[in-house]
Protein backbone atom coordinates (compact mmCIF):
# COMPACT_ATOMS: atom_id res chain seq x y z
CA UNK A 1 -131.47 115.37 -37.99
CA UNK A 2 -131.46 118.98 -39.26
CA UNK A 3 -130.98 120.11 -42.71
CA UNK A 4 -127.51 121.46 -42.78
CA UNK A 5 -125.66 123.05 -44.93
CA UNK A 6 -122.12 123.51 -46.23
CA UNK A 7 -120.43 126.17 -44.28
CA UNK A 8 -123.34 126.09 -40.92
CA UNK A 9 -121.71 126.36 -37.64
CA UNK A 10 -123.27 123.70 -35.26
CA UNK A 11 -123.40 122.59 -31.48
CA UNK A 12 -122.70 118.71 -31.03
CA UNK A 13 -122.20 117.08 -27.51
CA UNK A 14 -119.13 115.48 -27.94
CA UNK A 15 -117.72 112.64 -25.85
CA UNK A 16 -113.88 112.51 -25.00
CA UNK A 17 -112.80 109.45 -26.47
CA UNK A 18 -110.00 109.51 -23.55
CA UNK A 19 -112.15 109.66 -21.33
CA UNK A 20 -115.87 108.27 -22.11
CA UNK A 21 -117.90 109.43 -18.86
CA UNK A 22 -116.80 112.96 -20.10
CA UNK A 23 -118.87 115.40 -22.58
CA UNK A 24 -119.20 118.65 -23.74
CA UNK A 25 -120.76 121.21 -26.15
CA UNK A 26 -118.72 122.09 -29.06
CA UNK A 27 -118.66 124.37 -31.58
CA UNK A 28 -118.27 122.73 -35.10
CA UNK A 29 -118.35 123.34 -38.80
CA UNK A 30 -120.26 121.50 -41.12
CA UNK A 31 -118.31 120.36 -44.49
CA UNK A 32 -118.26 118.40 -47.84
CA UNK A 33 -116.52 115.39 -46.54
CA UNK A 34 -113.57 115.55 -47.79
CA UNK A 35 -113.07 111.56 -49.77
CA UNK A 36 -116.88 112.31 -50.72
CA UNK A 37 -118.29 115.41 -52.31
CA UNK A 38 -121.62 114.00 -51.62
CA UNK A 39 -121.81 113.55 -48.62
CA UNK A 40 -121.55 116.46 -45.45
CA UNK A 41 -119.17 116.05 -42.73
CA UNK A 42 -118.56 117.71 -39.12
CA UNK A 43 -115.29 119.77 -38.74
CA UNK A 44 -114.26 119.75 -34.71
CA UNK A 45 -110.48 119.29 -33.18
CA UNK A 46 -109.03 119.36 -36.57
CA UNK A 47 -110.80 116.27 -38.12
CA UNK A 48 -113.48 115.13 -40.12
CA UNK A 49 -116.38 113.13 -38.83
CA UNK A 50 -119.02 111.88 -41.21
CA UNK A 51 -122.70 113.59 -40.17
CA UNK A 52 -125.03 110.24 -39.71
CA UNK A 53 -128.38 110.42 -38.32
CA UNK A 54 -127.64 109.70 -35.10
CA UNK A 55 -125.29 112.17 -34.00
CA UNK A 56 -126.18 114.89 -31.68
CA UNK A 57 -125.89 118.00 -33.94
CA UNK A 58 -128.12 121.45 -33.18
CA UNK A 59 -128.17 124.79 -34.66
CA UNK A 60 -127.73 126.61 -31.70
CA UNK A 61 -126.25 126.08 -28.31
CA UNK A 62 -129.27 125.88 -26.38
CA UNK A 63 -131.00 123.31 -28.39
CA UNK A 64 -127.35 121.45 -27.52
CA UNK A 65 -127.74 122.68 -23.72
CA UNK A 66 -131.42 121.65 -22.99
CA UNK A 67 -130.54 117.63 -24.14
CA UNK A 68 -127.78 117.73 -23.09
CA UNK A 69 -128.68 119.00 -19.12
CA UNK A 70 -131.41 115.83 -20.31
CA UNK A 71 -128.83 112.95 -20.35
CA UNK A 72 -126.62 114.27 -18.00
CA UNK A 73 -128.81 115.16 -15.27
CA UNK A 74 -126.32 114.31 -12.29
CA UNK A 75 -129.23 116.21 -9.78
CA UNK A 76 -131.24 112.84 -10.24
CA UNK A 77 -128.15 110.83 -8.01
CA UNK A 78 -128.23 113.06 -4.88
C-alpha cells in the first residue's frame, strides 16, 4: 500500500455491496478517520472506510485501470 496522505485524492475499485459481481473505479478522498486521529481513512459515497493493507487504493486512475482490466478480464470467457 502507498503512502498516503491526509487530503490525497485516490482511485479504489470498489465493489457494489448490492450487487457483488459489480465494480468500478472511484474517485475518493483520503482522511483522518474520524473515531481515530491516528489512523487514515477513505472518504467515497458519503462514508468512512478504514484504509487497511489490503484494499485496492492507487494514486492515479490508470494504476486503478491496468488491475483492474487484470481481475476483470471478461475477454478470457469468449
Amino acid at each position: 500500500m502507498g503512502n498516503f496522505r491526509v487530503g490525497e485524492e485516490v482511485y479504489v475499485i470498489y465493489r457494489n455491496p448490492h450487487a457483488a459481481v459489480v465494480a468500478n473505479i472511484e474517485k475518493a478522498e483520503v482522511v483522518e478517520h474520524p473515531k481515530n486521529p491516528q489512523e487514515l481513512a477513505i472518504f467515497l459515497h458519503d462514508a468512512y472506510h478504514p484504509l487497511a493493507e489490503d484494499d485496492a487504493v492507487f494514486s492515479s486512475f490508470e494504476e486503478a485501470e491496468e488491475l483492474y482490466n487484470e481481475i476483470f478480464d471478461y475477454e478470457q470467457y469468449d
